[in-house]
Every structure is written in structure tokens, then in C-alpha cells.
Protein backbone atom coordinates (compact mmCIF):
# COMPACT_ATOMS: atom_id res chain seq x y z
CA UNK A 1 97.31 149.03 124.47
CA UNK A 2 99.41 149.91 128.08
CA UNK A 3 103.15 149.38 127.70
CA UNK A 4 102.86 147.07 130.24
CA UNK A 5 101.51 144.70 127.45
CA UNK A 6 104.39 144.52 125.58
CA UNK A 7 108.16 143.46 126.89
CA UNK A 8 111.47 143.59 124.84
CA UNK A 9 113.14 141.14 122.78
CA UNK A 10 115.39 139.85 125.59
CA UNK A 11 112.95 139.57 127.74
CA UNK A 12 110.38 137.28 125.53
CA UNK A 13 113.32 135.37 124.33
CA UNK A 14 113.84 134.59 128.30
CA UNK A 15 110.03 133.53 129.15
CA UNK A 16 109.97 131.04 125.97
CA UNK A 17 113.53 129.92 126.50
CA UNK A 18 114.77 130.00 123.21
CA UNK A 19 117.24 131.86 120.23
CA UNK A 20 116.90 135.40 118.61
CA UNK A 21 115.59 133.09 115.37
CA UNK A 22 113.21 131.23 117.04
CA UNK A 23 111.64 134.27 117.84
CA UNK A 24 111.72 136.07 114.89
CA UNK A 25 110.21 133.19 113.21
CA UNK A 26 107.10 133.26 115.66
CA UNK A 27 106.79 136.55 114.58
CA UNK A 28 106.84 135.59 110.59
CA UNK A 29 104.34 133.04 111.08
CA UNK A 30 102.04 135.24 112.75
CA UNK A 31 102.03 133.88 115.98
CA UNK A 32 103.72 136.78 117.99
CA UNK A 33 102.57 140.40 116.97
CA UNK A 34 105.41 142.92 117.14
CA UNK A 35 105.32 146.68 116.96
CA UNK A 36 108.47 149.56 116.93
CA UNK A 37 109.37 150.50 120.73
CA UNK A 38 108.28 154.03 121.11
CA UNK A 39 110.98 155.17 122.97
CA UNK A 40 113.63 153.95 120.88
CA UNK A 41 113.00 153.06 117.05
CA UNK A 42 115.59 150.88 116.54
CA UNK A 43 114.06 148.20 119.10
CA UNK A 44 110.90 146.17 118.71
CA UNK A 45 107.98 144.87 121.38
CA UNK A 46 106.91 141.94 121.51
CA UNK A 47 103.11 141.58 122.63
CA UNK A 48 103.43 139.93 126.22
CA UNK A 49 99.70 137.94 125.77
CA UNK A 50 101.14 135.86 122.50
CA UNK A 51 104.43 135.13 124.93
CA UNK A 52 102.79 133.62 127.35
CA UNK A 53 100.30 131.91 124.76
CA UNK A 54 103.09 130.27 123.26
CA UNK A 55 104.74 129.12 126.79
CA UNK A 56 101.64 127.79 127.90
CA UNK A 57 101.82 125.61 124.57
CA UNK A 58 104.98 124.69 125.09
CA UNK A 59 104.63 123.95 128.31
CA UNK A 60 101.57 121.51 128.00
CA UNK A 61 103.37 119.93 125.05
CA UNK A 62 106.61 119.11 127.27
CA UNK A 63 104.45 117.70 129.73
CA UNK A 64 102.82 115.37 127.00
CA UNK A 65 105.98 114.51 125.50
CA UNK A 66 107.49 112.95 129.05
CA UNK A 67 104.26 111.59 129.97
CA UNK A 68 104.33 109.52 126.10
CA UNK A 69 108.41 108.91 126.13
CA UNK A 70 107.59 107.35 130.07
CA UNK A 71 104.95 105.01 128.45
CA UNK A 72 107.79 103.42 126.32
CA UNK A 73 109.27 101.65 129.21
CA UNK A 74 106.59 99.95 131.63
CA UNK A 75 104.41 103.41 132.04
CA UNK A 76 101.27 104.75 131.30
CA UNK A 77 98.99 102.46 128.57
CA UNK A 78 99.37 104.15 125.38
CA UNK A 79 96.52 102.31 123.03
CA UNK A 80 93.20 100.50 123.83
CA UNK A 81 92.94 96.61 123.78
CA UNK A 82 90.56 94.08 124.75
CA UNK A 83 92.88 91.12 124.61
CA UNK A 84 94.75 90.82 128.11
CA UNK A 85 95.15 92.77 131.10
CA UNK A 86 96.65 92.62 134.56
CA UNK A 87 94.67 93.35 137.61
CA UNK A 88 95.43 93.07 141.37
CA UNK A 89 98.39 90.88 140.60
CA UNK A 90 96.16 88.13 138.21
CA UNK A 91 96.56 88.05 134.29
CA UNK A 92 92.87 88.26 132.26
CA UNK A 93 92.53 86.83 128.67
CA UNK A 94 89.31 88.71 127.34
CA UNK A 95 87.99 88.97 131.16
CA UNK A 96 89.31 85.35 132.24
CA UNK A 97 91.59 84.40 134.86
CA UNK A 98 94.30 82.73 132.89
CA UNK A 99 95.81 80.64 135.72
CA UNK A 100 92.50 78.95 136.12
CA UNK A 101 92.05 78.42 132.52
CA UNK A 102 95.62 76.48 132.90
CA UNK A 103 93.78 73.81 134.75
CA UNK A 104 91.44 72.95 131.64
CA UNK A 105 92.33 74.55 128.38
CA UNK A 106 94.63 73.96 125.78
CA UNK A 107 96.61 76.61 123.29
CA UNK A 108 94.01 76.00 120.33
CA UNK A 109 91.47 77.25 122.91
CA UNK A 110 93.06 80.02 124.40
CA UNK A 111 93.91 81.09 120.84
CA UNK A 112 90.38 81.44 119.98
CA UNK A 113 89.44 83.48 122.94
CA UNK A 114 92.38 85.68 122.69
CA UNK A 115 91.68 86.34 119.09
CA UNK A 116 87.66 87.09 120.11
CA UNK A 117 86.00 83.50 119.60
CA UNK A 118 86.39 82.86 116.14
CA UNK A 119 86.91 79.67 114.75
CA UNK A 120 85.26 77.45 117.22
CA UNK A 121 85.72 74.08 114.69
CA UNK A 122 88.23 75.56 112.01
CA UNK A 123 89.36 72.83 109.08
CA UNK A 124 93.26 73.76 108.73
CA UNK A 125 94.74 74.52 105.48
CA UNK A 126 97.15 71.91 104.13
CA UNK A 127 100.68 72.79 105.34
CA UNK A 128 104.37 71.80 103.61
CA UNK A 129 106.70 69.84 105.23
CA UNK A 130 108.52 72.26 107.89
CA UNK A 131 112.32 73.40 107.12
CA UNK A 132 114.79 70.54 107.61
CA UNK A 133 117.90 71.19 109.35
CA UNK A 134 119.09 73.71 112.35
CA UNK A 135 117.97 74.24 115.17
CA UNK A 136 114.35 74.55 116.31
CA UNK A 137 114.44 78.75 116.70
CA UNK A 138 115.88 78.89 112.81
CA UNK A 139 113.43 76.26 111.65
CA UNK A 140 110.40 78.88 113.41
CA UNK A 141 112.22 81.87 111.68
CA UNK A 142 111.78 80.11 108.27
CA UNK A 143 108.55 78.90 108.64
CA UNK A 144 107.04 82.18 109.38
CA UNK A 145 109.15 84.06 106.72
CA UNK A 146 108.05 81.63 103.84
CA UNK A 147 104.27 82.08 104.35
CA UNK A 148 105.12 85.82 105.18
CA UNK A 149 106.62 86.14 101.79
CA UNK A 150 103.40 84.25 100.06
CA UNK A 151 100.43 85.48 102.54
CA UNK A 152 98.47 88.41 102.00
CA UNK A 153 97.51 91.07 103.87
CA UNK A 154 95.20 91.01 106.30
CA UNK A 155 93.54 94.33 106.50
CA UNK A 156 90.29 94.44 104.86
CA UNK A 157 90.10 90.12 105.16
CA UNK A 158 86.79 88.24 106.13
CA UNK A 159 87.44 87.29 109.99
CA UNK A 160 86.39 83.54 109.41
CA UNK A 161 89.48 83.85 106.84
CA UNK A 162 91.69 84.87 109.37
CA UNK A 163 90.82 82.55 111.80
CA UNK A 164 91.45 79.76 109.99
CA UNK A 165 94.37 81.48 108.87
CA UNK A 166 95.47 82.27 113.12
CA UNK A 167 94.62 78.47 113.35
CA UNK A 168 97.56 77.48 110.76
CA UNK A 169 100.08 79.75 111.56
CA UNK A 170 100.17 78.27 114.74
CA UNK A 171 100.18 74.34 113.35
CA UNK A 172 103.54 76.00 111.18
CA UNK A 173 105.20 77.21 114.01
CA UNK A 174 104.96 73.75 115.65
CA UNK A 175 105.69 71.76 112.89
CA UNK A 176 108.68 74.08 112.62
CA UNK A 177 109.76 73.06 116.17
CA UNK A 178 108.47 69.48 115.94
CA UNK A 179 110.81 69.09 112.72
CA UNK A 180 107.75 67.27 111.31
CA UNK A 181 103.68 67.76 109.77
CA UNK A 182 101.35 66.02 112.58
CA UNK A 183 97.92 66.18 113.86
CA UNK A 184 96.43 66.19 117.22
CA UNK A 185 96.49 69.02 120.23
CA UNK A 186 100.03 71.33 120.24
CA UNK A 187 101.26 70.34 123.85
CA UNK A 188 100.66 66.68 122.75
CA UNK A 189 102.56 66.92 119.22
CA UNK A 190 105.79 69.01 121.06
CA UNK A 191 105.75 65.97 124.05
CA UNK A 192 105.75 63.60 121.14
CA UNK A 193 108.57 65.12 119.28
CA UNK A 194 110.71 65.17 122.71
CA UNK A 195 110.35 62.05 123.55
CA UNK A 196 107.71 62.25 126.71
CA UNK A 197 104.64 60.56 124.99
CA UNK A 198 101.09 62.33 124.11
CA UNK A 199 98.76 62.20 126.93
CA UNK A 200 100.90 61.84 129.69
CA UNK A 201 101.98 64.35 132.79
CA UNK A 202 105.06 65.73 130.83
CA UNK A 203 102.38 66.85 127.74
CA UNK A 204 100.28 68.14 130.50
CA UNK A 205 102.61 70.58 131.83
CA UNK A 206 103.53 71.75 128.23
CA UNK A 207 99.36 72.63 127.90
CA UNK A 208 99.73 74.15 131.05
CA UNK A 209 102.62 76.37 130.06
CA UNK A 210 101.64 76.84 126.78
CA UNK A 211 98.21 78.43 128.59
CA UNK A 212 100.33 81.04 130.53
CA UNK A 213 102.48 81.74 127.73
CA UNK A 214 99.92 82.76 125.31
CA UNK A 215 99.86 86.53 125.84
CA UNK A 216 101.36 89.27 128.28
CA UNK A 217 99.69 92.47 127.26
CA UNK A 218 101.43 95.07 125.09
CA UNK A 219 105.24 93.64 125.53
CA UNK A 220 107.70 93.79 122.96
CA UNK A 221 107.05 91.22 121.29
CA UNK A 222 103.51 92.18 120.95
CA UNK A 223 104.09 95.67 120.14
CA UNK A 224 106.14 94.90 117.16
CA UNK A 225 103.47 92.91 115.41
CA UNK A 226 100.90 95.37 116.26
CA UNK A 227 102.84 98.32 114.31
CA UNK A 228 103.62 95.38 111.45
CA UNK A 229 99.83 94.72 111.34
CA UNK A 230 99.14 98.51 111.27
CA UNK A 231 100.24 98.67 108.15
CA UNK A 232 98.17 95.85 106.52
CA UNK A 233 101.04 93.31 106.59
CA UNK A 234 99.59 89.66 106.94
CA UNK A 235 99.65 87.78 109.81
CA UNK A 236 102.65 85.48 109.10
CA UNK A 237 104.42 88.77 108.60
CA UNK A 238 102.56 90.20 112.12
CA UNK A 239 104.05 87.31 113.72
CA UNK A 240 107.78 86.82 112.18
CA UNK A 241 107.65 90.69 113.52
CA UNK A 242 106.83 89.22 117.00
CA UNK A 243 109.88 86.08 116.77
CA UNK A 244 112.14 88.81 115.97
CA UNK A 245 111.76 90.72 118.99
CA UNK A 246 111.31 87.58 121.41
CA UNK A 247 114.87 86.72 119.51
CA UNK A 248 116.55 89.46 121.80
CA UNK A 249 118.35 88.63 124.49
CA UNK A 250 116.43 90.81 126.72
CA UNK A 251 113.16 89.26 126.19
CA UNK A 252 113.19 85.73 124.81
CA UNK A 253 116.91 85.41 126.47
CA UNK A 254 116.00 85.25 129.75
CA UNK A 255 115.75 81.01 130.08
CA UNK A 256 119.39 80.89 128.43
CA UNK A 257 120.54 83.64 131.31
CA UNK A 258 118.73 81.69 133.76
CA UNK A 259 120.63 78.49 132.62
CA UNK A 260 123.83 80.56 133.29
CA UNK A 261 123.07 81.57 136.66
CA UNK A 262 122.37 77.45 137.30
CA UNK A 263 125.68 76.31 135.93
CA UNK A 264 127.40 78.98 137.77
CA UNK A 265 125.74 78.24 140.79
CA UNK A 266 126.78 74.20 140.07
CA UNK A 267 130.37 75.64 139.82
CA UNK A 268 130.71 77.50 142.88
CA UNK A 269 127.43 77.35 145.47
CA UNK A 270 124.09 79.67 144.84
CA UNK A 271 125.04 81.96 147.53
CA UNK A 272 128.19 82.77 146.04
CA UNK A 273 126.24 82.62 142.35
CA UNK A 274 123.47 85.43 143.86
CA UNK A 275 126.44 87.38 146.20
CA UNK A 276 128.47 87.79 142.71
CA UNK A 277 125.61 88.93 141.25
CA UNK A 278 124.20 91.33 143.94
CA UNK A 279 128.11 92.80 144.63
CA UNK A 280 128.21 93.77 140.99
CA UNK A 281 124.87 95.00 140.48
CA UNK A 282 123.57 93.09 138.50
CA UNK A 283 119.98 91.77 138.05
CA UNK A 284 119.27 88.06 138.70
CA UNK A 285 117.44 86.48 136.01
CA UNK A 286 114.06 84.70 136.63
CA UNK A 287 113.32 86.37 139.80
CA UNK A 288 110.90 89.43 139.96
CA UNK A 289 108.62 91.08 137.69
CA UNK A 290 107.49 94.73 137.32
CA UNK A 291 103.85 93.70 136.99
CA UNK A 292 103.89 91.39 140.13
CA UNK A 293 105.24 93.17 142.96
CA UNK A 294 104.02 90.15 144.94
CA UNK A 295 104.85 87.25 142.91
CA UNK A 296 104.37 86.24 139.27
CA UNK A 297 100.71 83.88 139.44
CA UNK A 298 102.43 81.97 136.02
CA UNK A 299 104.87 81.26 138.03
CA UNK A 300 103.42 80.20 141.25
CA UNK A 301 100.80 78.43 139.56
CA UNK A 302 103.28 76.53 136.90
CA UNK A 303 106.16 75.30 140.12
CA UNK A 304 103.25 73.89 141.89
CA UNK A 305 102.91 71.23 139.37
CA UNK A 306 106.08 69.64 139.51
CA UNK A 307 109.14 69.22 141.31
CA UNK A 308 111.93 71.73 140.01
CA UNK A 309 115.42 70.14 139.66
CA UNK A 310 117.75 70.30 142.88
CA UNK A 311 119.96 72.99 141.51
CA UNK A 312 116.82 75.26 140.58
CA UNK A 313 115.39 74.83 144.44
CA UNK A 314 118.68 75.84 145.45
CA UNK A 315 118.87 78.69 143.40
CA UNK A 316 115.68 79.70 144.46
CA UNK A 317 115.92 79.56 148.09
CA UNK A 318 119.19 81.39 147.45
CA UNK A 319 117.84 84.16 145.80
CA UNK A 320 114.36 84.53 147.73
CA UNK A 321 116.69 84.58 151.18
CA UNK A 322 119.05 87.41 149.60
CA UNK A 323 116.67 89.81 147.92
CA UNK A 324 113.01 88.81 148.53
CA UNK A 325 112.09 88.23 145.32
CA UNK A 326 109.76 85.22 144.09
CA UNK A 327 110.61 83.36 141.02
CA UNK A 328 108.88 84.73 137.54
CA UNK A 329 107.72 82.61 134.73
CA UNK A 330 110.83 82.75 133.56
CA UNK A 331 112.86 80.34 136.01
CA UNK A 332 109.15 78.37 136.16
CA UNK A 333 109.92 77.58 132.08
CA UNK A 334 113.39 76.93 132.48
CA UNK A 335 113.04 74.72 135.42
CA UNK A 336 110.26 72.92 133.88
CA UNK A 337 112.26 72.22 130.69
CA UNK A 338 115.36 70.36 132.57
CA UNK A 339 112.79 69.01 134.78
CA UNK A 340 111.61 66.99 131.98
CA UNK A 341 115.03 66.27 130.12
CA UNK A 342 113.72 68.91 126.88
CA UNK A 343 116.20 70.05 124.45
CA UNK A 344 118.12 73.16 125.62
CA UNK A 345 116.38 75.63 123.31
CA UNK A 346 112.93 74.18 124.27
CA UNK A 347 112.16 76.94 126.33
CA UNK A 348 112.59 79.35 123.71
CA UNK A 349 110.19 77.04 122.05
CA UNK A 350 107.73 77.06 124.00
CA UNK A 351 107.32 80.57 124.43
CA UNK A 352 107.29 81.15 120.63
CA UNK A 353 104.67 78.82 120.44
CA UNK A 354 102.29 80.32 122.94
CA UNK A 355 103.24 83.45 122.17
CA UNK A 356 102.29 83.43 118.63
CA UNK A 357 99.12 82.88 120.04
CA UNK A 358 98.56 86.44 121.40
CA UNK A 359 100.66 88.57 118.34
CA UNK A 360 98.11 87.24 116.46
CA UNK A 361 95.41 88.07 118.16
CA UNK A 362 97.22 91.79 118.55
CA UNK A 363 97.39 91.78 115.01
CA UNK A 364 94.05 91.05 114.15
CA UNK A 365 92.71 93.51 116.65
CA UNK A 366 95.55 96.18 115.66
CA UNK A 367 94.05 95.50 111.77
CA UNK A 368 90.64 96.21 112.56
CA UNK A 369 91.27 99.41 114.47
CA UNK A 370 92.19 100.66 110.98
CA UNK A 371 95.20 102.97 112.85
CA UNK A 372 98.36 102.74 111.66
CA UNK A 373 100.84 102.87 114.44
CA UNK A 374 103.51 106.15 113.75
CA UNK A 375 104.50 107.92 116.87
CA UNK A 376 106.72 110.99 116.51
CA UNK A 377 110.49 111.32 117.48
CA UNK A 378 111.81 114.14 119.98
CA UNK A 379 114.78 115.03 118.23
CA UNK A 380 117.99 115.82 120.38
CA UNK A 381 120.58 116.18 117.85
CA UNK A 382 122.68 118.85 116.24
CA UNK A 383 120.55 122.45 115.97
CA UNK A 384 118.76 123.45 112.99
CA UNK A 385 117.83 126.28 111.42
């Protein structure tokens, strides 16, 4: 083989980029041949075709590694789902425009389609009085963490099982918020329970939000009971995962920052409420949204129902005029909720409620993909070896 075919330590160590070990353990796992030099004994060659082997490797396998660390945070789609998608600036449940389905369906039904159309008449099973006490997020937390701890798993389960199953979990998490057992449609039980009446144009705008609540794609909320469900965990326990990462501030907290923004904007004026915000660089909460650079359709569709509260308006016109962003579903909830006099944690509530909807669904769908969810970690701390 020419000379030309083989290059010097230094030299190799250069084109991979790494330590005298590294290489040398290349070469002890057979992946780099090495040979005496000729012209000087005490130095080895290194053969230049396994070099450039291994940096094409590496190469393609830094390349994969950005592209899968990007996906974390609103990048490429990283798993296949046929629950929900996003397209042209309108949200799909299973193919259907959810803004129109707001104008005639209620959770129950959404729930079924999201979850693939099981369950069409489903007799619930009998459920315990809800925990007593605390607020309405604690009472949720409870509720899904008893029939976690009693549930089984889900993996391997007859779907009409599960269904009914979906179909209770959801009656728990509103009884939880209700404070009480009852019967009847979800957006008519939670206007009953806050005083507006069943039936009426307060308990429609709950179905309505409920609708556009339901499910958002792979968000965090959703993610986390997909990798709980990967494992076989039951659904309660799919779902607790889910109210655990809405619980952060940086996804479920965005009505109580909203509701900061309004009382600091009561305080001062919502110029000088957005200006603040804008001079310090700080994001406004409720307006924008990554997945609708033209305007959130929840949103749009939810505001044109009612009349938001004067304060909201002006906090809206405020911060459309100042950075040109429309209102997200966010503000819609938040609005809507002192808009109809709801407790302050309502909107929390509500979004629990619909939500549970879809990490169900995720779960059920994660489950019968049989794949258990375990990405690797790119380690940056101290050197080893």
C-alpha cells in the first residue's frame, strides 16, 4: 500500500479531533489498522481510509444529534401520531377542523374521536365521592393519583376496556373540580358547580372551550404521558403524568401570568403594563404562538363569542398596537373565565379537563405502538477515560 495511505499519529489525531487515547482505543477495537513507520521504528501509521471512515461517522452522527436535540424545543417531529396536527395555521383532531367542531360538539365527543372512535355509548364505572377540601388543582392531583395507585396497566388491555376506562377518568377529573359525583354533559356539570346554570350561554362557552382545549399535538404535557404510557403504566398514571407537567408555570401558568399583566395594567395603564414589559425584555403572556404566526384560530374563534372584560380589550389593543401580536388561547381562557365571574383557578381547570382528553388518547396510541420512549443523553460533563 503507497505511503500516501497512511499519515502519522498527529496528524489522524487532527482529522478526528480528538486525544492520543481516543485513538489508541480505535486502534484496540479494530477500527483503525496501524502498522510501524518505515522510516523510523519508534513511530506508528495510521491507515488514512479508516480516518476518514471514522470522521465521516462522526460527522453524520453530529449532524443527527443537533438535528434530534433541535426537535426538543418546537423543531423537527420526532414520533408518528394520528391524533392532532396543525396545518396552514388550523388545528385537525384525526383529520377534523377543530374550530368547527367547537360549534357542535361536546368534550365526551371529541374524546372519542381523539382516542380513535371507541366508545360511542360507554356505561361509566361507578366513581367515589371526589377529595374534599383544597383547592380545585389539588382535588385533580388526588383524584388521578388514587386510581393511578389502584388501576392497572394498560398495555396489552382490550380497547373497549380502555374506553370505558378514558370515559371515567375524565368524569374523575370533573368531579374532582366540581367538588361533587354528578351526571349529565362536562361543560354543563362545571357551569353548574360555578354557579351559571346547565344549558345556558355561560355552559356553552365552557363546551366550546373545552372543544379547543382537548389536544395540542405533542406538547409537554402530552409528551410526558406518552413516555409514562410507554412503559405500560395505566392511564390514570398516563394522565397524573400529563397534570404534572401542565402544573408548571411555563405551561399551565400562563392564565395566572396573564392575570398579572391585567392587574398591573389596572394599576398603572396597559401601555405602561406592555412598555415595562417590552423595555425589559420580557415576553407578554397570552399574545403569540409559535404555531400561529398569524393568529391562534382557538383564540379567534373562542373571543368571538363573547365580550372580553374592559381591562382585557384594553390590554389587547395595547399589546396588538405595540408588537403585532394577536391574542393566543391563552388570554381567550383567561378572559373568558372573569368574563363569566369563575373562580380564579378555573382556567387551570378547564384546561386540565380538556386536556386530559388528548393525554389519553396519546397514551392509548403511545401503548399500542408497543415502543417504549428512551432517547439517549449527549453527555457534556467532566472527561472520561
Amino acid at each position: 500500500m503507497p505511503q500516501a495511505d497512511w499519515i502519522g499519529a498527529e496528524e489522524a489525531r487532527a482529522r478526528l479531533g480528538v486525544r492520543p487515547q481516543t485513538l489508541y482505543a480505535y486502534v484496540s477495537r479494530g477500527r483503525v489498522q496501524v502498522r510501524p513507520d518505515p522510516t523510523d521504528p519508534r513511530r506508528s501509521l495510521y491507515r488514512a481510509a479508516d480516518i476518514a471512515d471514522l470522521h465521516q461517522r462522526k460527522s453524520r452522527s453530529r449532524k443527527i444529534s443537533e438535528v434530534a436535540e433541535g426537535a426538543i424545543s418546537w423543531g423537527e417531529p420526532v414520533l408518528a401520531s394520528a391524533i392532532m396536527t396543525v396545518s396552514a395555521g388550523r388545528l385537525y383532531y384525526r383529520g377534523r377542523d377543530a374550530v368547527e367542531l367547537a360549534e357542535v360538539e361536546t368534550l365526551e365527543g371529541v374524546a372519542r374521536l381523539l382516542r380513535g372512535g371507541h366508545g360511542a355509548a360507554l356505561k361509566r364505572t361507578d366513581r367515589p365521592q371526589p377529595p374534599q377540601g383544597a383547592d380545585m388543582r389539588s382535588r385533580a392531583f388526588v383524584a388521578l393519583a388514587r386510581r393511578a395507585g389502584v388501576d392497572p396497566p394498560a398495555r396489552g388491555r382490550n380497547p373497549l376496556a380502555l374506553a370505558v376506562e378514558a370515559a371515567t377518568l375524565l368524569d374523575v377529573m370533573t368531579d374532582a373540580v366540581a367538588g361533587q359525583v354528578g351526571g349529565g354533559a362536562i361543560h354543563n356539570r362545571l357551569a353548574l358547580a360555578w354557579g351559571l346554570g346547565p344549558g345556558g350561554p355561560g355552559a356553552d362557552l365552557i363546551r366550546r372551550t373545552l372543544v379547543l382545549l382537548a389536544d395540542h399535538e405533542l406538547n409537554a404535557s402530552a409528551f410526558a404521558a406518552r413516555v409514562a404510557a410507554s412503559t405500560g403504566a395505566s392511564l390514570a398514571a398516563a394522565a397524573l403524568a400529563g397534570l404534572s407537567a401542565l402544573s408548571g408555570p411555563r405551561h399551565g401558568g400562563a392564565p395566572a401570568a396573564i392575570q398579572n399583566v391585567v392587574e398591573e395594567a389596572r394599576r398603572t395603564s396597559p401601555h405602561t403594563a406592555i412598555a415595562a414589559r417590552l423595555a425589559e425584555d420580557r415576553q407578554i403572556p397570552g399574545f403569540g404562538h409559535p404555531l400561529y404566526p398569524d393568529g391562534d384560530p382557538r383564540a379567534a374563534a373562542l373571543l368571538a363569542r363573547f365580550n372580553p372584560p374592559p381591562q382585557y380589550a384594553a390590554l389587547r389593543e395595547a399589546a396588538e398596537r405595540a408588537t403585532g401580536l394577536a391574542p393566543n388561547i391563552d388570554f381567550a381562557l383567561t378572559s373568558l373565565s372573569d368574563s363569566l365571574g369563575l373562580p380564579k383557578d378555573a382556567p387551570f381547570a378547564l384546561f386540565a379537563i380538556a386536556r386530559c382528553a388528548g393525554w389519553i388518547a396519546h397514551a392509548i396510541e403511545q401503548g399500542q405502538s408497543g415502543a417504549l420512549i428512551r432517547p439517549r443523553a449527549r453527555y457534556v460533563g467532566p472527561e472520561v477515560g
